[in-house]
N, C-alpha and C. Protein backbone atom coordinates (compact mmCIF):
# COMPACT_ATOMS: atom_id res chain seq x y z
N UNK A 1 0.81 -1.17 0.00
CA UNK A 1 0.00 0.00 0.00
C UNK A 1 0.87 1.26 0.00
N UNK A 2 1.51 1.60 0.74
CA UNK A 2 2.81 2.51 1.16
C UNK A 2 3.35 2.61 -0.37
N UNK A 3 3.69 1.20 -1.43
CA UNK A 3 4.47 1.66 -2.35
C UNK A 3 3.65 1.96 -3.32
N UNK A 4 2.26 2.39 -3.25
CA UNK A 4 1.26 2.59 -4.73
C UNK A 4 1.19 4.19 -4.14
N UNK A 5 1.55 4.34 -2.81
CA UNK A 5 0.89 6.07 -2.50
C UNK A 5 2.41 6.56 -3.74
N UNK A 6 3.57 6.30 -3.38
CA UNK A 6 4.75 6.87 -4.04
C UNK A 6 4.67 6.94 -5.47
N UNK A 7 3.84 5.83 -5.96
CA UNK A 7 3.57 5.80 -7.40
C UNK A 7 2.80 6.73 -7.94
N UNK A 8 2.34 7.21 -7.55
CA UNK A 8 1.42 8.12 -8.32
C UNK A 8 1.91 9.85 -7.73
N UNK A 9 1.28 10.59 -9.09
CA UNK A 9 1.79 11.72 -9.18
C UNK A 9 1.14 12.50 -9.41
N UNK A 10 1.23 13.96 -8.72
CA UNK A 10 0.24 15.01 -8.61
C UNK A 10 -0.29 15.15 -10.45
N UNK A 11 -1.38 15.96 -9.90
CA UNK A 11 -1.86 16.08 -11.62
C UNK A 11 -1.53 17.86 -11.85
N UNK A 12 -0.56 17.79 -13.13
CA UNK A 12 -0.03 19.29 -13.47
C UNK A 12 -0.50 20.15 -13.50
N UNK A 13 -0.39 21.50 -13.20
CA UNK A 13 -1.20 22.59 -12.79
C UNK A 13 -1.09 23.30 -14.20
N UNK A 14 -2.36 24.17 -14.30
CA UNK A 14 -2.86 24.54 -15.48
C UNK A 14 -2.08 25.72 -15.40
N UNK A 15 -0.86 26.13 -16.54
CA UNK A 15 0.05 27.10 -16.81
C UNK A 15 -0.77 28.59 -16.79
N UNK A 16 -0.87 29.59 -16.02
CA UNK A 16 -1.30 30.78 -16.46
C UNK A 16 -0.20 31.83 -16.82
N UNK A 17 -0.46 32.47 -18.16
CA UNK A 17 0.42 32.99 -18.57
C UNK A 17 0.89 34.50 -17.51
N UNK A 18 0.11 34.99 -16.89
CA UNK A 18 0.15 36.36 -16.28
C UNK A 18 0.24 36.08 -14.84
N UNK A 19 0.23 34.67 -14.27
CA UNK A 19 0.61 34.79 -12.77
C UNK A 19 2.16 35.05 -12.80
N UNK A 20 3.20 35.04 -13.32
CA UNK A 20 4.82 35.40 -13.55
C UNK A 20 4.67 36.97 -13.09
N UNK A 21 3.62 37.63 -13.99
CA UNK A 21 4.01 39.45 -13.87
C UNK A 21 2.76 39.72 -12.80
N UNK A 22 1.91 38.53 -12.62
CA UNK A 22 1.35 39.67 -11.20
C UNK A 22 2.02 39.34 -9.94
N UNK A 23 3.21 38.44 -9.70
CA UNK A 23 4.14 38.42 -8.71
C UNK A 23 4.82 39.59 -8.51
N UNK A 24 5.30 39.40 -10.08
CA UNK A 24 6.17 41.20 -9.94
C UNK A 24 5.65 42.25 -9.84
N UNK A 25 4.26 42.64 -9.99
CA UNK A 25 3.64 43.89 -9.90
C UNK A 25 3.98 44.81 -8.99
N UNK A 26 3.75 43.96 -7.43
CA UNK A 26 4.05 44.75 -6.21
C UNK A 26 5.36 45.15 -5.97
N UNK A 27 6.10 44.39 -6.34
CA UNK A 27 7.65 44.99 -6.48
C UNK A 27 8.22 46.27 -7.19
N UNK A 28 7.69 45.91 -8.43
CA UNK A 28 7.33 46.96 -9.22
C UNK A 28 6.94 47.96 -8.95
N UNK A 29 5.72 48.14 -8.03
CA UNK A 29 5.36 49.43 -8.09
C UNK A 29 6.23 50.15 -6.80
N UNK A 30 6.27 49.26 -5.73
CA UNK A 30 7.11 49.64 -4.56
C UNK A 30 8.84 50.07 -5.05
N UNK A 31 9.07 49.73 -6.36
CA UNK A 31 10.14 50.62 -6.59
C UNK A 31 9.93 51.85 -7.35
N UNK A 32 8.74 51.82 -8.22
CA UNK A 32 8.41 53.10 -8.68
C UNK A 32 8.27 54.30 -7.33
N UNK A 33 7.24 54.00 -6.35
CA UNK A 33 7.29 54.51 -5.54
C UNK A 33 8.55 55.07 -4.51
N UNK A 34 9.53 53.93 -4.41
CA UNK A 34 10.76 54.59 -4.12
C UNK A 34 11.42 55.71 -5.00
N UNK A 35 11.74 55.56 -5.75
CA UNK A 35 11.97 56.35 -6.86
C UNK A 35 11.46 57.26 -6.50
N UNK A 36 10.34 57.90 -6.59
CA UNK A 36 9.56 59.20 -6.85
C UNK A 36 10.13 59.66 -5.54
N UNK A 37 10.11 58.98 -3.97
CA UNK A 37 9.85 59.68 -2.88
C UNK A 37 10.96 60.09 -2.30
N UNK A 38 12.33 58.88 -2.73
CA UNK A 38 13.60 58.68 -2.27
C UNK A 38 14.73 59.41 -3.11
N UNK A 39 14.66 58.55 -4.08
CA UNK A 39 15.76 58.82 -5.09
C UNK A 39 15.88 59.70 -5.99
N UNK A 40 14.87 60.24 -6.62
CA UNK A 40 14.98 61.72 -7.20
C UNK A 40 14.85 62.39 -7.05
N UNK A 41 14.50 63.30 -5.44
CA UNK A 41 14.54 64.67 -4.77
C UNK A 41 16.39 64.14 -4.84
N UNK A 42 16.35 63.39 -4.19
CA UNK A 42 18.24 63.24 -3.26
C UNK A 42 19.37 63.76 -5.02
N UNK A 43 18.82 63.22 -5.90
CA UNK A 43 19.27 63.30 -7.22
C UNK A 43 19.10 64.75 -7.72
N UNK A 44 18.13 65.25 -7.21
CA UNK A 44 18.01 66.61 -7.68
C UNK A 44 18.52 67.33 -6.87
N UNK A 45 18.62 67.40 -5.36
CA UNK A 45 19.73 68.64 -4.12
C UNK A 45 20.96 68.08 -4.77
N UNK A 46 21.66 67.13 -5.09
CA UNK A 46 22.90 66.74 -5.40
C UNK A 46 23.20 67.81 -7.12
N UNK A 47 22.32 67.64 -8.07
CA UNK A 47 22.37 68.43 -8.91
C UNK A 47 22.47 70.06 -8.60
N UNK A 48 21.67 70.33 -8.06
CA UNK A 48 21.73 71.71 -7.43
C UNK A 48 22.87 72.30 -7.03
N UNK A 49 23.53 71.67 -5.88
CA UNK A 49 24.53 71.54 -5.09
C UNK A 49 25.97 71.34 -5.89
N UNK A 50 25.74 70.83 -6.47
CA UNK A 50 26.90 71.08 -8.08
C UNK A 50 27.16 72.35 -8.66
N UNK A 51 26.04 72.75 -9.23
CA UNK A 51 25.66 73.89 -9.67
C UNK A 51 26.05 74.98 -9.12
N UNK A 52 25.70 74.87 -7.59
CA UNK A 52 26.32 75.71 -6.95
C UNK A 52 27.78 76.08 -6.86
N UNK A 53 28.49 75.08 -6.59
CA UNK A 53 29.72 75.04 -6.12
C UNK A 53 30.54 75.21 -7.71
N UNK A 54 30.05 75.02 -8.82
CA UNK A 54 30.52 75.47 -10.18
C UNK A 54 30.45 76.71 -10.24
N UNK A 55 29.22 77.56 -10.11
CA UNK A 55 28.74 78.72 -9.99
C UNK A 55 29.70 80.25 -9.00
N UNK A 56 30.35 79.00 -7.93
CA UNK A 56 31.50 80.00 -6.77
C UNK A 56 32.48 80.93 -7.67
N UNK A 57 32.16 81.70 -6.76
CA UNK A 57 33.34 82.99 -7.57
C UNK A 57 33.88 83.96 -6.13
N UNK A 58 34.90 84.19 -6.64
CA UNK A 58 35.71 85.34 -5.71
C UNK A 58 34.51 86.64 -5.36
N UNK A 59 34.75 86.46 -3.45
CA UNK A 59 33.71 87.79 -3.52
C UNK A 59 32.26 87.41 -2.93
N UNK A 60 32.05 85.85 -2.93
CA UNK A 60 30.49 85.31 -2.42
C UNK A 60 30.84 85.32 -1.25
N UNK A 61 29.74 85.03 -0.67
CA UNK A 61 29.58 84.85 0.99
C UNK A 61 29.01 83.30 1.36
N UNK A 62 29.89 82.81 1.56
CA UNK A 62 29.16 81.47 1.94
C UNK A 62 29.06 80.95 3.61
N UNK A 63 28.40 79.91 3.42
CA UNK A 63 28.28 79.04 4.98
C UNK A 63 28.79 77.65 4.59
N UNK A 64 29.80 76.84 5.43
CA UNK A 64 29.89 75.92 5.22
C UNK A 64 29.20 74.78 5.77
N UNK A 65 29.77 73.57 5.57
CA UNK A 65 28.43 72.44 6.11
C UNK A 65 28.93 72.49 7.69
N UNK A 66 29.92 73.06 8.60
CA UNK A 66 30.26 72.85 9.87
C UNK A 66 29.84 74.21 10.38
N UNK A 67 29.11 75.13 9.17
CA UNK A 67 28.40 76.31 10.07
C UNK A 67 29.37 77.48 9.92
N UNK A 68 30.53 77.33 9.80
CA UNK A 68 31.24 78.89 9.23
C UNK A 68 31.11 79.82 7.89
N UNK A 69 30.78 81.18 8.45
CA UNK A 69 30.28 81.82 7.95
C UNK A 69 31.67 82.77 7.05
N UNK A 70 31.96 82.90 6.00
CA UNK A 70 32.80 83.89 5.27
C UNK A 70 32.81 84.15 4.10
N UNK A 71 33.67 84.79 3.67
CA UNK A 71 34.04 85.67 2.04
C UNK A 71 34.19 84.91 1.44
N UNK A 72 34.15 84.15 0.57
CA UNK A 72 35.13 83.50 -0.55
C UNK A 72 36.58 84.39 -1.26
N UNK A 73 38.05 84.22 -0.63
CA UNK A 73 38.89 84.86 -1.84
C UNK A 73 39.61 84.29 -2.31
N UNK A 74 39.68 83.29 -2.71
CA UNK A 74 40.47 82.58 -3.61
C UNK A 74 39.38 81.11 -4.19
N UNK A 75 39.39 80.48 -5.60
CA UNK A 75 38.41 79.64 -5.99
C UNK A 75 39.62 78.44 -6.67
N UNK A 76 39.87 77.41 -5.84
CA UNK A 76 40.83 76.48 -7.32
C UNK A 76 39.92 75.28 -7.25
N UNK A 77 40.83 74.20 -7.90
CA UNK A 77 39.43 73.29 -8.50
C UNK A 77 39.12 72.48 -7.56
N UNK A 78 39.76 72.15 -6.41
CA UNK A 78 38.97 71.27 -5.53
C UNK A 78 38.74 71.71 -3.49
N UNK A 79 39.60 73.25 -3.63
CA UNK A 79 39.80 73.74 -2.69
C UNK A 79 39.07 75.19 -3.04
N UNK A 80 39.03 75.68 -1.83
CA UNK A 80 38.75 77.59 -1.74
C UNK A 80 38.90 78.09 -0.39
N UNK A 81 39.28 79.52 -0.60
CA UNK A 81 40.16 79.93 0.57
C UNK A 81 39.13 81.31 0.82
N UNK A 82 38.75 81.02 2.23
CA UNK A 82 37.49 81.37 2.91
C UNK A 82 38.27 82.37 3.89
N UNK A 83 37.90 83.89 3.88
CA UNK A 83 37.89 84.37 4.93
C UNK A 83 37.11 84.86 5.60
N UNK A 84 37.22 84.02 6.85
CA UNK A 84 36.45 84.41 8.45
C UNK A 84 36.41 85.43 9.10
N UNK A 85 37.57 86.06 9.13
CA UNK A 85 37.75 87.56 9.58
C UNK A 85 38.96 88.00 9.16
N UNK A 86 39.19 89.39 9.33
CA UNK A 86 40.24 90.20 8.79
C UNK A 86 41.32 89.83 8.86
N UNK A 87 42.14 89.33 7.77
CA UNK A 87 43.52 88.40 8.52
C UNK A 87 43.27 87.27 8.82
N UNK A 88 42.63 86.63 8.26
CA UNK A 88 42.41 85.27 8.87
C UNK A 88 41.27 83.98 7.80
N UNK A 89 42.25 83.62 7.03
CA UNK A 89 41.45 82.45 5.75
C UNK A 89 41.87 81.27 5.97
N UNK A 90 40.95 80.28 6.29
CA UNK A 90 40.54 79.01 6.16
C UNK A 90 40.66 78.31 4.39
N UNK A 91 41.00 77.58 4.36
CA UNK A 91 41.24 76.23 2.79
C UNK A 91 40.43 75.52 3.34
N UNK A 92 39.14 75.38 2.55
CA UNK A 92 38.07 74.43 2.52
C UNK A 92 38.00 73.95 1.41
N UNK A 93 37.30 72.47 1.37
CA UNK A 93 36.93 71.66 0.42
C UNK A 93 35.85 72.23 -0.27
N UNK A 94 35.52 72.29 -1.79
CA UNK A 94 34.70 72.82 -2.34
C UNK A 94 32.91 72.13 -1.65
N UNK A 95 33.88 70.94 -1.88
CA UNK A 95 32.23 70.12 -1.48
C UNK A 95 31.19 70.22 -0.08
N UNK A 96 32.28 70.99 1.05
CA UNK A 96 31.70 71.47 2.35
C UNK A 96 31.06 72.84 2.37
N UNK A 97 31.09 73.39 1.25
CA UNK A 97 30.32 74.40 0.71
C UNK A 97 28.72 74.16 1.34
N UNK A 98 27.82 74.58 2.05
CA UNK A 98 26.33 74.12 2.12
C UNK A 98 25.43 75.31 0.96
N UNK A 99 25.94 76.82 1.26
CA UNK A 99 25.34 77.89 1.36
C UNK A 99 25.86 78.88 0.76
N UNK A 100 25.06 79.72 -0.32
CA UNK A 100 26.18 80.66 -0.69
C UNK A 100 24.98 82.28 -0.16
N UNK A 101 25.22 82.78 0.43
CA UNK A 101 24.04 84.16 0.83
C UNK A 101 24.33 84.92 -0.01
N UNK A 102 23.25 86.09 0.17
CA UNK A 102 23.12 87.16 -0.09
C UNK A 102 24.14 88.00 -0.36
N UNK A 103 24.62 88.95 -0.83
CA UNK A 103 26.00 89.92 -0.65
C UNK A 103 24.88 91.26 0.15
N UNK A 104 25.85 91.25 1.11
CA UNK A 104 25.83 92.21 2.55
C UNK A 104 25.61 91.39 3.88
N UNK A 105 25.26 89.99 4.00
CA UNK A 105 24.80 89.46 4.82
C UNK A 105 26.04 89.65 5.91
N UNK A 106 27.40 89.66 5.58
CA UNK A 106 27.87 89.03 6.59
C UNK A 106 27.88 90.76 7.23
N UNK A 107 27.86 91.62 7.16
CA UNK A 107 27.39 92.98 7.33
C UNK A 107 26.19 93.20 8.36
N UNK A 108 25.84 92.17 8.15
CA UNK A 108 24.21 92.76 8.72
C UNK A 108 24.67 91.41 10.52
N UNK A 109 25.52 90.49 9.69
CA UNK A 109 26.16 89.81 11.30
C UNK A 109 26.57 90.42 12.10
């Protein structure tokens, strides 16, 4: 008895062509949805933020990402030389750049 259960074999399941892509649907959309909410604001401040730091010129007023506030006077290609106060410039990385203000702001500090 035991060896007739082993003998026999399920009966094949009827192929549907569209259960494959409605597995993937939810995946699918849960990455569309990432996308929209995650990855292309972050893609677009990063664009911006480029822009900016291309845009630097002798003479701006910036803030950096650790919160110091100064002049820009000197611009080279991966550095810039920031002064804080009279007599006194900092060499920062272009990329710690956060902020570039207004011209008069540091005036009105």
């Amino acid at each position: 008895m035991i060896s007739l259960a082993h003998a026999q074999t399920a009966a094949p399941a009827a192929a549907d062509p569209t259960g494959g892509f409605m597995q993937l649907l939810p995946m699918i959309l849960m990455f569309v949805v990432l996308w929209f909410l995650m990855i292309r604001p972050q893609m677009k401040k990063a664009k911006e933020h480029k822009a900016l730091l291309a845009a630097l010129a002798k003479g701006d007023e910036v803030v950096t990402q650790g919160g110091i506030v100064g002049k820009v006077v000197k611009v080279g290609d991966s550095y810039v030389t920031v002064e804080i106060a009279e007599g006194t410039e900092v060499v920062v990385q272009k990329p710690s750049i956060g902020l570039v203000l207004p011209k008069g702001t540091l005036k009105s500090l």
